[in-house]
PDB file of N, CA and C in Angstrom:
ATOM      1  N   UNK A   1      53.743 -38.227  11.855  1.00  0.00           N
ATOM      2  CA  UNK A   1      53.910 -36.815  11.989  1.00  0.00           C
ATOM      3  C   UNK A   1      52.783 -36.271  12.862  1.00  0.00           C
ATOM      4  N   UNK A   2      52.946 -35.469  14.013  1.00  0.00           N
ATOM      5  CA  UNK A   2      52.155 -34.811  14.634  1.00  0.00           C
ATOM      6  C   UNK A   2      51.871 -33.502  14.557  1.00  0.00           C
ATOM      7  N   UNK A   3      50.359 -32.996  14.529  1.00  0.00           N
ATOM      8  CA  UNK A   3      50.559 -31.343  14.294  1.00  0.00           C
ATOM      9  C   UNK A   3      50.291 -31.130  16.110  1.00  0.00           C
ATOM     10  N   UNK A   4      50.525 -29.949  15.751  1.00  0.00           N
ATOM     11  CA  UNK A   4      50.387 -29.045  17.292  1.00  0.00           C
ATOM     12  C   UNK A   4      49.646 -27.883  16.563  1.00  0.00           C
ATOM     13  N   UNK A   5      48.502 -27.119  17.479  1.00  0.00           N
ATOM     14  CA  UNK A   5      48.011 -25.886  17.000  1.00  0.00           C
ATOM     15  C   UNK A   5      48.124 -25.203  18.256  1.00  0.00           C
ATOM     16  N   UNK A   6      48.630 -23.937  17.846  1.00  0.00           N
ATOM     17  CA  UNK A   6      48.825 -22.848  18.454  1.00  0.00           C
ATOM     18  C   UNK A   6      47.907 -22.134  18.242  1.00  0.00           C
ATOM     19  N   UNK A   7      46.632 -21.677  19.913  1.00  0.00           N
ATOM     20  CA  UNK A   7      45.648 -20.671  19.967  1.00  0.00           C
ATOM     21  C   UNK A   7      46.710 -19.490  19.986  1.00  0.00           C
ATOM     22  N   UNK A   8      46.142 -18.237  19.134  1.00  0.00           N
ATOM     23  CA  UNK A   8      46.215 -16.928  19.539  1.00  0.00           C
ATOM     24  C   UNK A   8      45.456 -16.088  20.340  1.00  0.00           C
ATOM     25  N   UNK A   9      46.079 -15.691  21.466  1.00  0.00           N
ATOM     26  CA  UNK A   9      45.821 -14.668  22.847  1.00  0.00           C
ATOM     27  C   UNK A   9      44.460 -13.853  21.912  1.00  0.00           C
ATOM     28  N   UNK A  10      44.892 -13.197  20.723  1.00  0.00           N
ATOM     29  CA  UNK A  10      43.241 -12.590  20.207  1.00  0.00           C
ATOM     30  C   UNK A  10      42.055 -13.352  20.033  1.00  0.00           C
ATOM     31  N   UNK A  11      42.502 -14.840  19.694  1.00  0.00           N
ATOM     32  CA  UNK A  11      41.209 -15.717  19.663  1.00  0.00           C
ATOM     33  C   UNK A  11      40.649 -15.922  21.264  1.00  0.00           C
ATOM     34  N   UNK A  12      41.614 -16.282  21.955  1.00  0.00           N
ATOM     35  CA  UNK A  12      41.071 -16.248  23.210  1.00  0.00           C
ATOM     36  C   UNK A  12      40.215 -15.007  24.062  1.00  0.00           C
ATOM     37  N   UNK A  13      40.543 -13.611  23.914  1.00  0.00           N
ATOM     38  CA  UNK A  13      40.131 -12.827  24.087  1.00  0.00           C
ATOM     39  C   UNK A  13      38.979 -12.254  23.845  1.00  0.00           C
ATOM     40  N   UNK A  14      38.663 -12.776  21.748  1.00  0.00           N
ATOM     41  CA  UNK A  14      37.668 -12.432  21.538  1.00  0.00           C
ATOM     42  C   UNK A  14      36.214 -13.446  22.265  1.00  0.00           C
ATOM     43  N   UNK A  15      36.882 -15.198  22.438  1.00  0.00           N
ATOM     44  CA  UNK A  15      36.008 -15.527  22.750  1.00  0.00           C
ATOM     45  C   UNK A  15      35.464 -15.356  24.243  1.00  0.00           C
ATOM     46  N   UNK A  16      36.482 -14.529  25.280  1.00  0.00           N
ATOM     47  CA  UNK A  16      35.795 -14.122  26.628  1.00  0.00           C
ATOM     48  C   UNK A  16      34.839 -12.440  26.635  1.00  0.00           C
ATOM     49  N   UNK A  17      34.736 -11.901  25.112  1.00  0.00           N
ATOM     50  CA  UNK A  17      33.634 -11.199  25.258  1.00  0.00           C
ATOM     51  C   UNK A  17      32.668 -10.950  23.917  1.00  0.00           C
ATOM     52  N   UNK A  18      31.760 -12.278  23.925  1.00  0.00           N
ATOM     53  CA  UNK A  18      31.090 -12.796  23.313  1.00  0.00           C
ATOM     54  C   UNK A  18      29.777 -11.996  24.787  1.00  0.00           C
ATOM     55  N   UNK A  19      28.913 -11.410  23.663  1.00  0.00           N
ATOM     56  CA  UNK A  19      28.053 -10.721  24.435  1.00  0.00           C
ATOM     57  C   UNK A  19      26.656 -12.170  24.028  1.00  0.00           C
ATOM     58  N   UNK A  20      25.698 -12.211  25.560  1.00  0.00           N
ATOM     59  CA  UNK A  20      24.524 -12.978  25.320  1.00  0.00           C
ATOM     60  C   UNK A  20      23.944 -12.201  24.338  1.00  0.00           C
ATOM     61  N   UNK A  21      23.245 -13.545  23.545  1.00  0.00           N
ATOM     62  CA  UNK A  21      22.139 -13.078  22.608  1.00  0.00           C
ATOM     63  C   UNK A  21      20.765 -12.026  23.201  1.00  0.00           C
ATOM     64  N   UNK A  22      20.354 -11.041  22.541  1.00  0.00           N
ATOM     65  CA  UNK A  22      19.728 -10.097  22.914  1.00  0.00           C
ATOM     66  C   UNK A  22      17.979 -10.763  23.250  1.00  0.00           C
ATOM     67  N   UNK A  23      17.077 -10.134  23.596  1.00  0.00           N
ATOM     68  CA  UNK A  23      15.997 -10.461  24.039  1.00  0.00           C
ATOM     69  C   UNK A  23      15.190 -10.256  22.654  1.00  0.00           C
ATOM     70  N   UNK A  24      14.517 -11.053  22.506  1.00  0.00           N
ATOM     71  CA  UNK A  24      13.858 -11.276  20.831  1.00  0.00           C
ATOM     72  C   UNK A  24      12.464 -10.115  21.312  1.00  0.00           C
ATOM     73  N   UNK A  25      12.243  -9.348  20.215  1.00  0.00           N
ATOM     74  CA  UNK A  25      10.979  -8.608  20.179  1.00  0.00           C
ATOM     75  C   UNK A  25      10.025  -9.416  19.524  1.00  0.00           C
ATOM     76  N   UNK A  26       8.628  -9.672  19.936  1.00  0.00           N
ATOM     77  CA  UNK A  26       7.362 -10.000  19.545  1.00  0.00           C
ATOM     78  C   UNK A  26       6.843  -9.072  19.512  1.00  0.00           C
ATOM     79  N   UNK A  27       6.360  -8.631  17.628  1.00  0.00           N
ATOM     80  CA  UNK A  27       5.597  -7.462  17.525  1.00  0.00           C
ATOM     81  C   UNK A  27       4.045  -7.782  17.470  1.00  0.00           C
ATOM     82  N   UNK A  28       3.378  -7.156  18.014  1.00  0.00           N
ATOM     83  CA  UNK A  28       1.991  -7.362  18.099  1.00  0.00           C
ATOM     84  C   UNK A  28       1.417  -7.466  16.747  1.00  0.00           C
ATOM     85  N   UNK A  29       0.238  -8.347  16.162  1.00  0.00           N
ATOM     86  CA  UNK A  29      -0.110  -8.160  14.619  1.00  0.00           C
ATOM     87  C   UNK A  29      -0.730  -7.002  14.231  1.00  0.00           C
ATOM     88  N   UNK A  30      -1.084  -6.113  13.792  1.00  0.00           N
ATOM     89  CA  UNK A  30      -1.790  -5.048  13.215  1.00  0.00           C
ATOM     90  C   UNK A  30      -2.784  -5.207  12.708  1.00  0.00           C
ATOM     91  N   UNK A  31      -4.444  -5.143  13.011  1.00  0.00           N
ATOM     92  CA  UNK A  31      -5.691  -5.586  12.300  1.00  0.00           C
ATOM     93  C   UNK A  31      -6.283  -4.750  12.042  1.00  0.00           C
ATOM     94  N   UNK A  32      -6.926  -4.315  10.578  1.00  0.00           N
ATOM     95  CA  UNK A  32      -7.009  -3.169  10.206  1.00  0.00           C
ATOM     96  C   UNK A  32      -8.539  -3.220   9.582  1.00  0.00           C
ATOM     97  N   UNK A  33      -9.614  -2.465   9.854  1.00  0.00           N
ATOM     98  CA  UNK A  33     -11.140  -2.760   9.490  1.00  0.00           C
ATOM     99  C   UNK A  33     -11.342  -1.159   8.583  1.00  0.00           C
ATOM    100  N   UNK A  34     -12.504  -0.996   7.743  1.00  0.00           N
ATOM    101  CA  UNK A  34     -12.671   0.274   7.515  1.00  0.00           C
ATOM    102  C   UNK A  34     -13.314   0.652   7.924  1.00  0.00           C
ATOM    103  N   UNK A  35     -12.730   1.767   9.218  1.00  0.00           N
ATOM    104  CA  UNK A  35     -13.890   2.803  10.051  1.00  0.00           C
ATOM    105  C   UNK A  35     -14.671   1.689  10.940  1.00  0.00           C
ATOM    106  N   UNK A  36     -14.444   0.667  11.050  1.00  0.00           N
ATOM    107  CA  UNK A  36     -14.909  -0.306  11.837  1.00  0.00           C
ATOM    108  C   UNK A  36     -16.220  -1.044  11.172  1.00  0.00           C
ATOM    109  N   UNK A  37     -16.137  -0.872   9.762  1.00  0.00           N
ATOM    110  CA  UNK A  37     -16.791  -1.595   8.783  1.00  0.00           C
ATOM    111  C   UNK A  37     -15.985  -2.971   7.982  1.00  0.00           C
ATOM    112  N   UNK A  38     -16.329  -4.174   7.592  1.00  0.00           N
ATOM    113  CA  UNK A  38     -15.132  -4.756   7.057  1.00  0.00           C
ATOM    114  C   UNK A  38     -14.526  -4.405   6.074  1.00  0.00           C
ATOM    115  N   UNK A  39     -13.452  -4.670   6.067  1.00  0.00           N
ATOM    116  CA  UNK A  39     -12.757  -4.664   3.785  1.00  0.00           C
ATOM    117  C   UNK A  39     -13.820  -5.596   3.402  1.00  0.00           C
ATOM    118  N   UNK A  40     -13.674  -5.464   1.961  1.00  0.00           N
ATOM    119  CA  UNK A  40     -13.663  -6.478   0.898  1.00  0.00           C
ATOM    120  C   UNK A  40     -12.535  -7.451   0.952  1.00  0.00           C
ATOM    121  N   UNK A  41     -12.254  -8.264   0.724  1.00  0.00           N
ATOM    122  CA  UNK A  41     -10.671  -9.289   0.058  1.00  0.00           C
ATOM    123  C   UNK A  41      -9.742  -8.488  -0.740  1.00  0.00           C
ATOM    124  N   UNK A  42     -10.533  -7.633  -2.219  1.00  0.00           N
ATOM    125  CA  UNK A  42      -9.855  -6.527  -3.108  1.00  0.00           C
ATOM    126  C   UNK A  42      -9.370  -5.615  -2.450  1.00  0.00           C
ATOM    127  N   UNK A  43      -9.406  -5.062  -1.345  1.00  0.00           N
ATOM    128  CA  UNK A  43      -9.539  -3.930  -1.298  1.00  0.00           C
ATOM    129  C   UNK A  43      -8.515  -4.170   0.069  1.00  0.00           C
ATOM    130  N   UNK A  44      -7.164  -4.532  -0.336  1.00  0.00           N
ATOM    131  CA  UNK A  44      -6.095  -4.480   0.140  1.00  0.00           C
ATOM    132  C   UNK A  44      -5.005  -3.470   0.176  1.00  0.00           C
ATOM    133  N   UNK A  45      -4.797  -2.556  -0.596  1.00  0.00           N
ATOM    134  CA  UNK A  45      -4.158  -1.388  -0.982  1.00  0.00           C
ATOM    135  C   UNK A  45      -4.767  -0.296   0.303  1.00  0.00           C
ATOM    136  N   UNK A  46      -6.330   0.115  -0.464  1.00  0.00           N
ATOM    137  CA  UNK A  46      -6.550   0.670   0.885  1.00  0.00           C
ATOM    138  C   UNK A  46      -6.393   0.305   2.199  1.00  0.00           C
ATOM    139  N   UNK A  47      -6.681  -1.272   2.955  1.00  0.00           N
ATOM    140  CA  UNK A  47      -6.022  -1.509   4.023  1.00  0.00           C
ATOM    141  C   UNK A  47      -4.830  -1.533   4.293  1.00  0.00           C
ATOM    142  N   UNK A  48      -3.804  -1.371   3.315  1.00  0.00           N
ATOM    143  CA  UNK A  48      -2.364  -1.449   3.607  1.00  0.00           C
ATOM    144  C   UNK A  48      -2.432   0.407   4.656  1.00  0.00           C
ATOM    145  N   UNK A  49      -3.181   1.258   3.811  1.00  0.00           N
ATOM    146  CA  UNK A  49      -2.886   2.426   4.124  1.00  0.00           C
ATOM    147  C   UNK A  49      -3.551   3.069   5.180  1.00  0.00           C
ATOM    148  N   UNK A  50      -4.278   2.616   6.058  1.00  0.00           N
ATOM    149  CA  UNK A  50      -4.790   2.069   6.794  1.00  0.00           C
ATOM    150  C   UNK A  50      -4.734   1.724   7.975  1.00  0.00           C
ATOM    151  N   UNK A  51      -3.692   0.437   7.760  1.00  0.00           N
ATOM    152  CA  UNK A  51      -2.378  -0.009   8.411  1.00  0.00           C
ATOM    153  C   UNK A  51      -0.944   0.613   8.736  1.00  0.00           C
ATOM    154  N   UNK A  52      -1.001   1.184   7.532  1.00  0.00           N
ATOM    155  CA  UNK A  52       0.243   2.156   7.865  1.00  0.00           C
ATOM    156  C   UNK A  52      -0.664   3.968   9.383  1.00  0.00           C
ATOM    157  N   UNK A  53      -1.807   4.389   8.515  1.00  0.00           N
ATOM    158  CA  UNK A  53      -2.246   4.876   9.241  1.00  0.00           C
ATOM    159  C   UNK A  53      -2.409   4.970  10.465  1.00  0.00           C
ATOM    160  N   UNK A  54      -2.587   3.483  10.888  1.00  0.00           N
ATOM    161  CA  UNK A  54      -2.726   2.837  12.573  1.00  0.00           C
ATOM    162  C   UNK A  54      -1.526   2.698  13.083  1.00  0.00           C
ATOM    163  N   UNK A  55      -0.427   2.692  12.747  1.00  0.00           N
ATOM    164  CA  UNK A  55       0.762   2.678  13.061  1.00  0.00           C
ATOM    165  C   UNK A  55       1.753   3.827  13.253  1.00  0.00           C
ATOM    166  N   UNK A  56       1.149   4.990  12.820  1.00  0.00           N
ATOM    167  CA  UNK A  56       1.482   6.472  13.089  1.00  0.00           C
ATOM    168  C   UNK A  56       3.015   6.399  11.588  1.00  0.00           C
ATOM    169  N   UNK A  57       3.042   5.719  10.805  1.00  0.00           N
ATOM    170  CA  UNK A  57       3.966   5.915   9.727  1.00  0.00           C
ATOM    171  C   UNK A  57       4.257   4.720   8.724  1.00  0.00           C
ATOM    172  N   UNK A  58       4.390   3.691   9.493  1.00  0.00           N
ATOM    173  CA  UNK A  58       4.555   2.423   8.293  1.00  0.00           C
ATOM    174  C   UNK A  58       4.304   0.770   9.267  1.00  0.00           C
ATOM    175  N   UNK A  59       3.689   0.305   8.632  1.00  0.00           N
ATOM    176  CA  UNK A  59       3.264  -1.079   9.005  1.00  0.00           C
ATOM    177  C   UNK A  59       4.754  -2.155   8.194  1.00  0.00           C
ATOM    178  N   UNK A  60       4.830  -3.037   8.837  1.00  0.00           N
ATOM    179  CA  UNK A  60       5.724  -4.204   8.071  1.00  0.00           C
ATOM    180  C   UNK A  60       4.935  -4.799   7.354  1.00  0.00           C
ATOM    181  N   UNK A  61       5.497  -5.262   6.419  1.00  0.00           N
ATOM    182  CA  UNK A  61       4.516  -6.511   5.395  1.00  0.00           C
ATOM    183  C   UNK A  61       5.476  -7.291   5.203  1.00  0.00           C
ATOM    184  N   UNK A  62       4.568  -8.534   4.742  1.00  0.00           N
ATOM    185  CA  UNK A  62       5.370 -10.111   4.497  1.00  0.00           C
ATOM    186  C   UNK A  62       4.471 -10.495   3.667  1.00  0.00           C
ATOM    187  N   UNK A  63       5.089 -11.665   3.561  1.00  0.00           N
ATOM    188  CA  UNK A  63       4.273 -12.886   2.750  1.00  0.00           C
ATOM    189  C   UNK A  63       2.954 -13.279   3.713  1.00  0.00           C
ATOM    190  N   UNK A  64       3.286 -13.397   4.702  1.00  0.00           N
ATOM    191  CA  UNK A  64       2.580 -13.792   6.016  1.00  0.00           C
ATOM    192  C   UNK A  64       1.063 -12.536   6.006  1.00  0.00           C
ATOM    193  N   UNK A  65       1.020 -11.464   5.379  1.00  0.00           N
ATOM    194  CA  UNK A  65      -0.106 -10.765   5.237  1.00  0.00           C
ATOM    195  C   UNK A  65      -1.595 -11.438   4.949  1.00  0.00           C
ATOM    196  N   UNK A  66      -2.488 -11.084   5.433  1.00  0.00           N
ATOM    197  CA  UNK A  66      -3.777 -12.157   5.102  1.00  0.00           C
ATOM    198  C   UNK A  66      -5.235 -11.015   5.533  1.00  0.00           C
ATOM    199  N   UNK A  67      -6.261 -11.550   4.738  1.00  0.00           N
ATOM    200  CA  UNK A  67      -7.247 -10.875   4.702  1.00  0.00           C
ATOM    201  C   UNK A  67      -7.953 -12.141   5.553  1.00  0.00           C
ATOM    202  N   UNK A  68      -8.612 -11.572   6.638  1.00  0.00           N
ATOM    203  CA  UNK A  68      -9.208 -12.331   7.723  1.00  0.00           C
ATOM    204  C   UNK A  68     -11.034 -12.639   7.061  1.00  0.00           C
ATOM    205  N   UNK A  69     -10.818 -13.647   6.380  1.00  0.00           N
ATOM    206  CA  UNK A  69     -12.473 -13.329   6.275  1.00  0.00           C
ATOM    207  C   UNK A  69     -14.008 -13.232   7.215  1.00  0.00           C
ATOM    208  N   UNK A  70     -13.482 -14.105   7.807  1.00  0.00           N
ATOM    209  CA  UNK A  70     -14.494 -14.245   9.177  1.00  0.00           C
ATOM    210  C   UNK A  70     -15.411 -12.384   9.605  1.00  0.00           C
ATOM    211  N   UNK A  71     -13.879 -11.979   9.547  1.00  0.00           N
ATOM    212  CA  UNK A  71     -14.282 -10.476  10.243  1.00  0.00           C
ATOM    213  C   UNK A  71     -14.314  -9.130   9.473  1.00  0.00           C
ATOM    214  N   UNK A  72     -13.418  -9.440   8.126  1.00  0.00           N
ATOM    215  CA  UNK A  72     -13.419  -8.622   7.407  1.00  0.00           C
ATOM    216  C   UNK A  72     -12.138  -7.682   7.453  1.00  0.00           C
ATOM    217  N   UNK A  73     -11.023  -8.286   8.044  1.00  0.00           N
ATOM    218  CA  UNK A  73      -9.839  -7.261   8.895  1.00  0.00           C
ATOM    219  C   UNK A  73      -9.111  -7.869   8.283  1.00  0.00           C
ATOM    220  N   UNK A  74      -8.081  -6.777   7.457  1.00  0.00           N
ATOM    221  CA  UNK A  74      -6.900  -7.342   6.923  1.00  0.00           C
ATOM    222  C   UNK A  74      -5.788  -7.667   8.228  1.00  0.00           C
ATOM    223  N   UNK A  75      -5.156  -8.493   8.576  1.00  0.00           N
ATOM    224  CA  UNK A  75      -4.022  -8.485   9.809  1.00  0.00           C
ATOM    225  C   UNK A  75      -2.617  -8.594   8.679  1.00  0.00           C
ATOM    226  N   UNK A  76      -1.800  -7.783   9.542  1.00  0.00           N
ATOM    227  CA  UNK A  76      -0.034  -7.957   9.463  1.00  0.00           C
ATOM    228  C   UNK A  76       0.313  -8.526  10.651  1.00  0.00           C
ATOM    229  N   UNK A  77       0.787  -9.562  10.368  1.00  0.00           N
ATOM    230  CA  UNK A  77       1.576 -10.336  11.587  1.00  0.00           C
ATOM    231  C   UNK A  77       2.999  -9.312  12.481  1.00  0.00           C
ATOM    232  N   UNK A  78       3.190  -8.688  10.808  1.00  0.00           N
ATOM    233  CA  UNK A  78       4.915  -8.649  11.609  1.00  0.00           C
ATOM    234  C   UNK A  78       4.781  -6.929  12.763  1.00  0.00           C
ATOM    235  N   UNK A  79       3.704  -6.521  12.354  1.00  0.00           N
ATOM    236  CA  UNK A  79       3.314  -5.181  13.269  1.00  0.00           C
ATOM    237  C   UNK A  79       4.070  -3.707  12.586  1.00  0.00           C
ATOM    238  N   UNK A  80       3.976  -3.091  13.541  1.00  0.00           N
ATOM    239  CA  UNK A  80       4.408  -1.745  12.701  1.00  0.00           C
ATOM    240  C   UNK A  80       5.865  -1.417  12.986  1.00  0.00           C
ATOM    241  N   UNK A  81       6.546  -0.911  11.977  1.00  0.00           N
ATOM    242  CA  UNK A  81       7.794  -0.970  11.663  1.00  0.00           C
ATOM    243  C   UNK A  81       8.264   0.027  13.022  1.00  0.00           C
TER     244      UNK A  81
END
């Protein structure tokens, strides 16, 4: 027994306007100091706000969030929303 499949004219159609994938945004990280003094490690809440501050309304957060010790600057990778 043999099958035969029949394309439909809509499958074909849809696949001649398949738009290219869009250009990926890289958001810059957000590094946030107090007053150009360092944080503490604790004292993450206030750098969140901070962060949001430097961003004129809201910063992104992730898991990926980290308190830089070296410098004292909390960074957000994912940048401001």
């Amino acid at each position: 027994m043999r099958r035969t499949w029949a394309i439909s004219p809509v499958v074909l159609a849809c696949a001649a306007c398949v738009q290219p994938a869009s250009e990926t945004r890289v958001a810059e990280p957000v590094r946030v100091t107090n007053n150009g003094q360092p944080f503490q490690m604790w004292e993450g809440a206030l750098a969140r706000k901070a962060a949001d501050a430097a961003c004129g309304g809201k910063v992104r957060t992730s898991i990926y969030d980290r308190f830089d010790r070296a410098t004292g600057a909390w960074v957000y990778p994912e940048g401001c929303a």
